[in-house]
Protein backbone atom coordinates (compact mmCIF):
# COMPACT_ATOMS: atom_id res chain seq x y z
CA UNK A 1 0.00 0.00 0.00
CA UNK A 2 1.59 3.32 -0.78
CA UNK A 3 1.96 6.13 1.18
CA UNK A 4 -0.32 7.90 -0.37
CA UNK A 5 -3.14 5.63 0.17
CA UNK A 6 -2.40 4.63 3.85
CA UNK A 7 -2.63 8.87 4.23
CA UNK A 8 -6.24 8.85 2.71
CA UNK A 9 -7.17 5.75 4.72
CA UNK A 10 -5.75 7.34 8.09
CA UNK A 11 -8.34 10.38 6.81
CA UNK A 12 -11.33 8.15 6.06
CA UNK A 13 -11.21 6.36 9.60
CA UNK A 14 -10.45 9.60 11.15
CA UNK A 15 -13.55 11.15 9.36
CA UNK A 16 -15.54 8.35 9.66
CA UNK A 17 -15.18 7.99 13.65
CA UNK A 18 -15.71 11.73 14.28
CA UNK A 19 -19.36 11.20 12.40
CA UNK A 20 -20.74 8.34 13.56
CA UNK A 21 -20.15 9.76 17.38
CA UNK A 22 -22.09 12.49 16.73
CA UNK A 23 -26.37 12.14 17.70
CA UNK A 24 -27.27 15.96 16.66
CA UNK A 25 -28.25 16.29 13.45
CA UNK A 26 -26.73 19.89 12.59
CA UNK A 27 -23.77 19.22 14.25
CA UNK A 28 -23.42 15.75 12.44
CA UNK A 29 -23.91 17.73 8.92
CA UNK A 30 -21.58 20.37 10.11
CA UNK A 31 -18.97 17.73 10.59
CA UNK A 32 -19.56 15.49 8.06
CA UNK A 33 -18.35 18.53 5.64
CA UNK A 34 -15.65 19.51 7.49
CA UNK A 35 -14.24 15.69 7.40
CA UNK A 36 -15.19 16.02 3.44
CA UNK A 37 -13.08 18.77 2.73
CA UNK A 38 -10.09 17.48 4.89
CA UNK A 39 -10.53 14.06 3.05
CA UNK A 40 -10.44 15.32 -0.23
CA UNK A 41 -8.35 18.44 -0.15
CA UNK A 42 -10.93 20.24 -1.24
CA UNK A 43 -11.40 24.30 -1.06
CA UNK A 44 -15.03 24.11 -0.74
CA UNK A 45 -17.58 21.19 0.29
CA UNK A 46 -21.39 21.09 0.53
CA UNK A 47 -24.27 18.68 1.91
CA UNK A 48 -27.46 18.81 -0.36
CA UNK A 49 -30.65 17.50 1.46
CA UNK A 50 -33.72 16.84 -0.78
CA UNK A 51 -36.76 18.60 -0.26
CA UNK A 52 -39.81 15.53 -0.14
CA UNK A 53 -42.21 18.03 -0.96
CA UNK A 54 -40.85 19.60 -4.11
CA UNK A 55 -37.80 17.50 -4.92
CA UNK A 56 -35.45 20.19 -5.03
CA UNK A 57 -32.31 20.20 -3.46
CA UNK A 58 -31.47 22.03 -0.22
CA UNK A 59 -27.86 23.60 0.30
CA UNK A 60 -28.46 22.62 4.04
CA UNK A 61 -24.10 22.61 4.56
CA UNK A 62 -21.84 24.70 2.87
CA UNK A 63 -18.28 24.85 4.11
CA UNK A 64 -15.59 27.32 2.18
CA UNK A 65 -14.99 30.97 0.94
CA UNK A 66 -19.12 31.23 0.32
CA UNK A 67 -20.54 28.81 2.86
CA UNK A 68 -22.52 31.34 4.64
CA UNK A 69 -23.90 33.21 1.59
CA UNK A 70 -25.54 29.54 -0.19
CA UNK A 71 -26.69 28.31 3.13
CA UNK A 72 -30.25 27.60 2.36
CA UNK A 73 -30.59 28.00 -1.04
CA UNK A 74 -32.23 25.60 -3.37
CA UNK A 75 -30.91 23.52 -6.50
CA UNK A 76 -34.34 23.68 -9.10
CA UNK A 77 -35.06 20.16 -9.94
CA UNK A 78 -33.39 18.54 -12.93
CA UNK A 79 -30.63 21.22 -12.77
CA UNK A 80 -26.86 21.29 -12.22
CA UNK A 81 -25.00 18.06 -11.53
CA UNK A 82 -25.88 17.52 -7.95
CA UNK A 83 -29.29 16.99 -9.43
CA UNK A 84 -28.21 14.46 -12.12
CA UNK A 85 -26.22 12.72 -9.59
CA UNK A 86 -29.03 12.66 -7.51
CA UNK A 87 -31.44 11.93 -10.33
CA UNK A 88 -29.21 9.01 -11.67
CA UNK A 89 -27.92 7.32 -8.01
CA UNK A 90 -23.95 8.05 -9.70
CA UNK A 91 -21.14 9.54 -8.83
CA UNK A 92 -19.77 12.65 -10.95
CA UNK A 93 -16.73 14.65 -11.21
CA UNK A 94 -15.24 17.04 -13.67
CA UNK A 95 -12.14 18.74 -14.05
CA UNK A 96 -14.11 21.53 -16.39
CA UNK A 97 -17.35 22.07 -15.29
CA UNK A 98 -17.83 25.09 -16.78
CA UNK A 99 -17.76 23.10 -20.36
CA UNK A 100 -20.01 20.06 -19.10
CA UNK A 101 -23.49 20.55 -20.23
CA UNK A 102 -24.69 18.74 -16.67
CA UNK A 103 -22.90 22.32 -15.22
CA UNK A 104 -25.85 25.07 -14.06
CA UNK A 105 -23.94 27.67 -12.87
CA UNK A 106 -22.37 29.29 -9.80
CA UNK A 107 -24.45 29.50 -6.91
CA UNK A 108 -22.28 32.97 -5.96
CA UNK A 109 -20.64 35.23 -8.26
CA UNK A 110 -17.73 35.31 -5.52
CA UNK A 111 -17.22 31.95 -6.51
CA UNK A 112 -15.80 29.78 -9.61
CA UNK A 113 -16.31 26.62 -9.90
CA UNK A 114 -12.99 24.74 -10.97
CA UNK A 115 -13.25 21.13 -10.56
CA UNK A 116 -15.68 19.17 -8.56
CA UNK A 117 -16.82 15.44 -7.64
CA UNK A 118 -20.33 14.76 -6.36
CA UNK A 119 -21.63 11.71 -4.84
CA UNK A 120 -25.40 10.79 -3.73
CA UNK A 121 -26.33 10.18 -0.13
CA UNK A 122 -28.50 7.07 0.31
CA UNK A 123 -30.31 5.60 2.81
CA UNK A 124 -30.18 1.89 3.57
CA UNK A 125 -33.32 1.24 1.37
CA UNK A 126 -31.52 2.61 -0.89
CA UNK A 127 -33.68 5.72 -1.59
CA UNK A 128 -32.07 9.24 -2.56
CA UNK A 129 -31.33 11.54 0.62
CA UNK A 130 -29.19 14.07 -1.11
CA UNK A 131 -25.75 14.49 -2.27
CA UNK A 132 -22.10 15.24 -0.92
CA UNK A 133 -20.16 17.61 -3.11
CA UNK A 134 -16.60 18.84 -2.83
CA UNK A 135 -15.27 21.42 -5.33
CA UNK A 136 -12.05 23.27 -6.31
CA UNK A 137 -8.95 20.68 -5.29
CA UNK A 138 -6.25 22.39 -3.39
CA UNK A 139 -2.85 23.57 -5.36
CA UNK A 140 -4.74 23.43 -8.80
CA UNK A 141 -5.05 19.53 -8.83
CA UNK A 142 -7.33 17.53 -10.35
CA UNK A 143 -9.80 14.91 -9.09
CA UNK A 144 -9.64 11.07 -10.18
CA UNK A 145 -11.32 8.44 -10.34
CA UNK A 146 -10.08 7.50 -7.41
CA UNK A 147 -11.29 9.98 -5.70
CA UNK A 148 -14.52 8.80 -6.20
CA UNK A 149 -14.64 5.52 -4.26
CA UNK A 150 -12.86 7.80 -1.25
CA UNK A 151 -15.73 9.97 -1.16
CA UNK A 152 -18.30 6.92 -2.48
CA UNK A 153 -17.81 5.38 0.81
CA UNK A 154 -17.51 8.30 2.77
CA UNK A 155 -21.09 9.43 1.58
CA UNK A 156 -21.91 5.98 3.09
CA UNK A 157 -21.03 6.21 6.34
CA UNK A 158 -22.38 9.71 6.50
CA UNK A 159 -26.14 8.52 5.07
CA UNK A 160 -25.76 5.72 7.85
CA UNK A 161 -25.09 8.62 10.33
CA UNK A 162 -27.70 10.64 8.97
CA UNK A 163 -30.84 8.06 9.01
CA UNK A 164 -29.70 7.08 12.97
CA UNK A 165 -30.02 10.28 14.27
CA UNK A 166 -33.37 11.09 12.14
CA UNK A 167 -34.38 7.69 13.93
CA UNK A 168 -33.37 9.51 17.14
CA UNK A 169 -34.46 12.27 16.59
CA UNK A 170 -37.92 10.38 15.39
CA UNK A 171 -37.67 8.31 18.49
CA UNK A 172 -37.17 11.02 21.28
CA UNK A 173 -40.20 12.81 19.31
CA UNK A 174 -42.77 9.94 20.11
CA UNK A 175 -41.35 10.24 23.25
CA UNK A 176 -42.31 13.59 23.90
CA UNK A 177 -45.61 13.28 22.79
CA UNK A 178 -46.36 10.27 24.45
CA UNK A 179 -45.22 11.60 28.03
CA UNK A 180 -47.21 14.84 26.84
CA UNK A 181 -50.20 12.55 25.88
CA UNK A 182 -49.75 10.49 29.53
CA UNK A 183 -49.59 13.87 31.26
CA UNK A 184 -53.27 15.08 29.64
CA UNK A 185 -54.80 11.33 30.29
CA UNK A 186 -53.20 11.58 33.66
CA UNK A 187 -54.88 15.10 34.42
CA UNK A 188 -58.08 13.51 32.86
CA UNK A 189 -58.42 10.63 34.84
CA UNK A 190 -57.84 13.09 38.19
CA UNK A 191 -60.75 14.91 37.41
CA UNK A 192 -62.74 11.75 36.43
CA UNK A 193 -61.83 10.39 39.45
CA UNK A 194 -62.99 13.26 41.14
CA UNK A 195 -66.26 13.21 39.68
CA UNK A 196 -66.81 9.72 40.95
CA UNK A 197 -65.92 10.47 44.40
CA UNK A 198 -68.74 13.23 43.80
CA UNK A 199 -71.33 10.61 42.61
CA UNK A 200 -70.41 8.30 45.61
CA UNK A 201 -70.88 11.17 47.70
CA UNK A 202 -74.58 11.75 46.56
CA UNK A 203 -75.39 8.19 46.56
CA UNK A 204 -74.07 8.48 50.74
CA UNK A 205 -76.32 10.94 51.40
CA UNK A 206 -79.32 8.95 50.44
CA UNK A 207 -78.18 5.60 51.01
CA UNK A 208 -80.19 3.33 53.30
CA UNK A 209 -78.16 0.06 54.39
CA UNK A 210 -80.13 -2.04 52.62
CA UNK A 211 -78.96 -0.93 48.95
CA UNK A 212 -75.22 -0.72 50.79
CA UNK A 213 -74.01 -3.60 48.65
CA UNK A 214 -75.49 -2.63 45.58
CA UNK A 215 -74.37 0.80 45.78
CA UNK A 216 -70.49 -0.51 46.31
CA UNK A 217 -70.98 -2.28 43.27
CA UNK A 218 -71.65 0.58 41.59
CA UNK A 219 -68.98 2.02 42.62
CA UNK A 220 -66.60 -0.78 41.65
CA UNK A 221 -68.41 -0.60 37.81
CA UNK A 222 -67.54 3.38 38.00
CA UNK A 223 -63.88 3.11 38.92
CA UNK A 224 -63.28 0.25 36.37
CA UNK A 225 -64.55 2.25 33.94
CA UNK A 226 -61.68 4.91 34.70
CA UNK A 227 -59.03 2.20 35.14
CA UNK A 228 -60.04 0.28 31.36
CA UNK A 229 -59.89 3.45 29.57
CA UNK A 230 -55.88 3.77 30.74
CA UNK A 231 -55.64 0.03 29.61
CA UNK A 232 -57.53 1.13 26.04
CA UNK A 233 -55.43 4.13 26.14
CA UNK A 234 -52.17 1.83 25.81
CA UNK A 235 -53.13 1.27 22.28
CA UNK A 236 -53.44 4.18 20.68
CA UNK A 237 -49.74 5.70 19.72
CA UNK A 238 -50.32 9.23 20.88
CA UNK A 239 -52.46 8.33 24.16
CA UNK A 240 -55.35 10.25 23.62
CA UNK A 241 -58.15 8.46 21.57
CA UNK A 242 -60.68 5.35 22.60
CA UNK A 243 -62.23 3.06 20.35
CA UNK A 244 -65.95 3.14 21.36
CA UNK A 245 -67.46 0.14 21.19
CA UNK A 246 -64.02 -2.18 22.64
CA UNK A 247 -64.94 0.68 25.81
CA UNK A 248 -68.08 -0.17 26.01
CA UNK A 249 -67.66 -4.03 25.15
CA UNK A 250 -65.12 -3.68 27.90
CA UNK A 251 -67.82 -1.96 30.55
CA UNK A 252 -70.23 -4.41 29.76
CA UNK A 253 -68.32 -7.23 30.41
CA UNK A 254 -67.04 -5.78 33.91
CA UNK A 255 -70.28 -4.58 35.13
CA UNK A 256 -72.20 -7.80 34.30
CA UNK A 257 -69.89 -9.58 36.66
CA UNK A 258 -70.03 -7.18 39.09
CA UNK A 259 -73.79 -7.52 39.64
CA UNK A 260 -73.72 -11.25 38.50
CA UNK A 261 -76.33 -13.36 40.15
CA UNK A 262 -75.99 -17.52 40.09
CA UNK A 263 -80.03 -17.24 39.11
CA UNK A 264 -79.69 -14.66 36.05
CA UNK A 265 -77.99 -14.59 32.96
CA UNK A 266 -78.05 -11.61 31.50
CA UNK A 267 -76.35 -10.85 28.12
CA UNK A 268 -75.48 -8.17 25.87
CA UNK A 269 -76.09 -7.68 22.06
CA UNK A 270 -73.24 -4.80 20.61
CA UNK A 271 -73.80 -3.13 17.68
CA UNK A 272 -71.22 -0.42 17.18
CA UNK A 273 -69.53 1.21 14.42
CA UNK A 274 -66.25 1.62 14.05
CA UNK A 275 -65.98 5.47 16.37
CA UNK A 276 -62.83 6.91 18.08
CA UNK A 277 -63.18 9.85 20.37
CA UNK A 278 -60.55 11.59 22.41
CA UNK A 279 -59.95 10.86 25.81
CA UNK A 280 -61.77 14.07 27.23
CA UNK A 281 -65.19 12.66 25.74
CA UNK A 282 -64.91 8.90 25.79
CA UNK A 283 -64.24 8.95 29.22
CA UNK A 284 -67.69 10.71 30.45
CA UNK A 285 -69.42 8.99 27.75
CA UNK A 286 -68.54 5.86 28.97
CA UNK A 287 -69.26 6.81 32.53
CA UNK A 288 -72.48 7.63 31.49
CA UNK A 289 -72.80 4.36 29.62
CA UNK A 290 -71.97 2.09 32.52
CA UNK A 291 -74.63 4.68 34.79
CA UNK A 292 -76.99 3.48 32.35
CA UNK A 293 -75.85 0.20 32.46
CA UNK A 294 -75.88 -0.33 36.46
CA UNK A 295 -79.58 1.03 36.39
CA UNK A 296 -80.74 -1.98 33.99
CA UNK A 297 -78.56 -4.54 36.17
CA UNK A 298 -79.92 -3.34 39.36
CA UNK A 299 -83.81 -2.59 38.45
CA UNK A 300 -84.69 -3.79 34.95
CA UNK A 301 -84.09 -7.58 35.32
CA UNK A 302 -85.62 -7.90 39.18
CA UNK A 303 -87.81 -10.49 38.48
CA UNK A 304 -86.78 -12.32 35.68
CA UNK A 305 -84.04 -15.10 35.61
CA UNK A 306 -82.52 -14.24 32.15
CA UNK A 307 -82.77 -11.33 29.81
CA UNK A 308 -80.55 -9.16 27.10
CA UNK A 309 -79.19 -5.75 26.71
CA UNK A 310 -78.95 -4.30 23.75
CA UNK A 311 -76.56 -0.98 22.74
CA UNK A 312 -76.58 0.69 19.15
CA UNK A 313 -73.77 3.12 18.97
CA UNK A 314 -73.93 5.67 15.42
CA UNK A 315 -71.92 8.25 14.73
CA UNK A 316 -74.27 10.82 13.03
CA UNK A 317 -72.44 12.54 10.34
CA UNK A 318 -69.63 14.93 12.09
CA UNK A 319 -72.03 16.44 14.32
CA UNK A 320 -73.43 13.46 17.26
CA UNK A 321 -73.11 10.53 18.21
CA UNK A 322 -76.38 7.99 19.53
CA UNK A 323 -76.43 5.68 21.39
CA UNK A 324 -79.52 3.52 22.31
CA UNK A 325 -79.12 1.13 25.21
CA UNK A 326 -82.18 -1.37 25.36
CA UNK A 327 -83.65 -3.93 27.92
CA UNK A 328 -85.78 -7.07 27.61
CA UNK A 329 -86.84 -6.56 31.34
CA UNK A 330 -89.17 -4.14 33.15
CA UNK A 331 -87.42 -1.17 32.06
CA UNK A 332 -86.25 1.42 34.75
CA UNK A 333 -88.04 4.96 35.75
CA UNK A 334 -85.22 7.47 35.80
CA UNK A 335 -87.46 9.98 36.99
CA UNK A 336 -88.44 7.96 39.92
CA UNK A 337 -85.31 6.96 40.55
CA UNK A 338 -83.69 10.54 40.45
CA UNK A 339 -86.50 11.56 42.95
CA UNK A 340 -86.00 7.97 45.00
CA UNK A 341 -84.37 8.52 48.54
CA UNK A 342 -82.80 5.75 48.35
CA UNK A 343 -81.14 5.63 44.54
CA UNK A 344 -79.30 8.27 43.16
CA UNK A 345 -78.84 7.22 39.94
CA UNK A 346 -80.85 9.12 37.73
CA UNK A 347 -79.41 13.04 39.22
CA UNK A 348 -75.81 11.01 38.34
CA UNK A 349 -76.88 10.74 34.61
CA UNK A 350 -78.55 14.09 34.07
CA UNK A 351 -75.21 15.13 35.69
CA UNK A 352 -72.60 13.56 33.07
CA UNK A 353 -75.21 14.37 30.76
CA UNK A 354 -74.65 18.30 31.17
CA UNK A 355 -70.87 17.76 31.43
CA UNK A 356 -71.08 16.10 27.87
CA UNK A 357 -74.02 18.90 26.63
CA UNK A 358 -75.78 15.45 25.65
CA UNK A 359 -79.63 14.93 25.19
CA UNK A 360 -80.72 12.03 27.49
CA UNK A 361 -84.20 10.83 26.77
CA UNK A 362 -85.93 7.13 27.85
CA UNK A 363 -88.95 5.77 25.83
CA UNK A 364 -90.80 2.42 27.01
CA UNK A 365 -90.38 -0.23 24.03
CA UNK A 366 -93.54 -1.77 22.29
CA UNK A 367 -93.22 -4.94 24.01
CA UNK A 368 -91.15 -4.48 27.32
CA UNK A 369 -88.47 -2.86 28.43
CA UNK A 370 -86.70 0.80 28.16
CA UNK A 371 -84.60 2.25 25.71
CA UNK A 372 -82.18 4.65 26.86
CA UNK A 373 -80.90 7.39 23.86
CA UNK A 374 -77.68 9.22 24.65
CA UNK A 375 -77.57 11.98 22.01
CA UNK A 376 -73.77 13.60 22.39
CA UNK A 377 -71.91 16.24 20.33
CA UNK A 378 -68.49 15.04 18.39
């Protein structure tokens, strides 16, 4: 190996280790040209980014005599030979540019272009980032072709370098807005939590000790519907949407074995589109649900051994959202019950009702049973 080429290998591991240990994306650029220009004895070196959105090519890091006056501006596309190289996935140099017909032009009149070799940048699929350029060889030499596979696999380690710190960089950003979405479903289900301590409260204050186990099974049904929404929560990227009907599959399921009786079997018919709602509605909604719900378990089915609950949920345009929550049984009074001293229940749904500016009406079906409609703005 001569001299020569142990001096440009020395440069290239040099180069290459000073890139890969940086994690900042600016700084890594800034670098990366620097090394560039060292590595190829060049005057002047610059990092071209492409723009995804017009596919034109961004000056992003100049480094010579002009750097700071061509920072930021744009290559058109199809013009100049950074675009060809990037257009073509090829290395290109010249000794002449001013006479190749892939030339544009100067992107500074304080500056002539003498000689340059331009690589492209790409990523390990293999898709165009950009391209690395170095121009105007120290001392009046030219570039060769061996020059090319220098810089070839320089550009290689610095695309490596380049899509690990965007996947950083990606990375910490998901980060971010996931502790930013845990923080809001955090503050959420504080104030939800809240609210049901203010529900228990008004079922206390009426509560005989007869209906004491009942109404702690209500309050188990209320608090699981807090603590599934933070397991539903888990599956949405950004933590802040709920798929309605698994929620209210989910509160169904929980609050039929929380009133389950060896005598009665009670089950539940779901039909539900396909609706996701942020956390700041889903969350009363389906406290209101399960209200609904532990109304028809505790009065609808009292003297029946089996029976079915049916829930529509229809999302109604952009505007509402129904839902219609049926029984086979002997329905339930929520205006007797609000006015009951000894059940609550109804003054708890009127109350999510308002917090969600929903319509709550209850109709008697043609055969038996209620039908409870929850009528709630998007």
């Amino acid at each position: 190996m001569s001299d020569s080429h142990k001096h440009n290998r020395q440069l290239l591991l040099h180069a290459i280790e000073g890139v890969s240990r940086t994690l900042e994306l600016k700084s890594l650029l800034a670098k990366s040209m620097e090394a560039a220009q060292e590595l190829m004895r060049a005057n002047a070196s610059s990092l071209m980014l492409i723009d995804r959105m017009t596919g034109e090519l961004n000056v992003s890091i100049p480094v010579g005599p002009v750097g700071s006056k061509i920072k930021g501006m744009t290559i058109p596309k199809g013009k100049g030979i950074s675009s060809w190289v990037l257009e073509n996935r090829e290395p290109y140099f010249s000794n002449n540019p001013a006479k190749s017909e892939k030339f544009w032009k100067d992107l500074s009149d304080d500056f002539e272009t003498k000689n340059i070799l331009c690589v492209p940048l790409l990523n390990s699929h293999k898709e165009a980032m950009g391209v690395l350029q170095v121009l105007n060889r120290e001392n009046g030499e030219d570039f060769t072709e061996a020059d090319i596979n220098l810089l070839q696999l320089f550009a290689f380690h610095v695309a490596s370098a380049i899509e690990k710190v965007r996947e950083v960089d990606e990375l910490n950003r998901k980060m971010e807005a996931r502790e930013e979405g845990l923080k809001k479903v955090h503050e959420q289900l504080r104030e939800e939590l809240q609210g049901i301590a203010s529900l228990l409260q008004i079922e206390a204050e009426t509560m005989s000790h007869a209906n004491a186990e009942k109404a702690l099974r209500s309050a188990a049904a209320r608090v699981f519907t807090i603590s599934n929404a933070h397991l539903l929560l888990r599956d949405d990227e950004h933590l802040s949407n709920i798929e309605l009907g698994a929620f209210i599959n989910e509160l169904f399921a929980y609050t039929s074995t929380v009133f389950e009786e060896d005598a009665k079997q009670i089950k539940v018919r779901l039909e539900a589109e396909k609706i996701t709602l942020p956390v700041q509605s889903s969350l009363p909604l389906g406290l209101l649900v399960n209200e609904v719900l532990i109304l028809l378990f505790r009065f609808a089915f009292e003297n029946q051994k089996q029976g079915f609950i049916t829930i529509k949920a229809a999302q109604m345009g952009d505007e509402y959202i129904t839902i219609d929550i049926s029984d086979n049984g002997e329905g339930i009074d929520i205006e007797k019950a609000e006015h009951q001293t000894d059940v609550a229940m109804g003054k708890v749904l009127y109350t999510l009702a308002r917090r969600l500016n929903a319509d709550l009406s209850v109709r008697e079906n043609e055969d038996r049973g209620t039908t409870v409609t929850v009528r709630c703005p998007v």
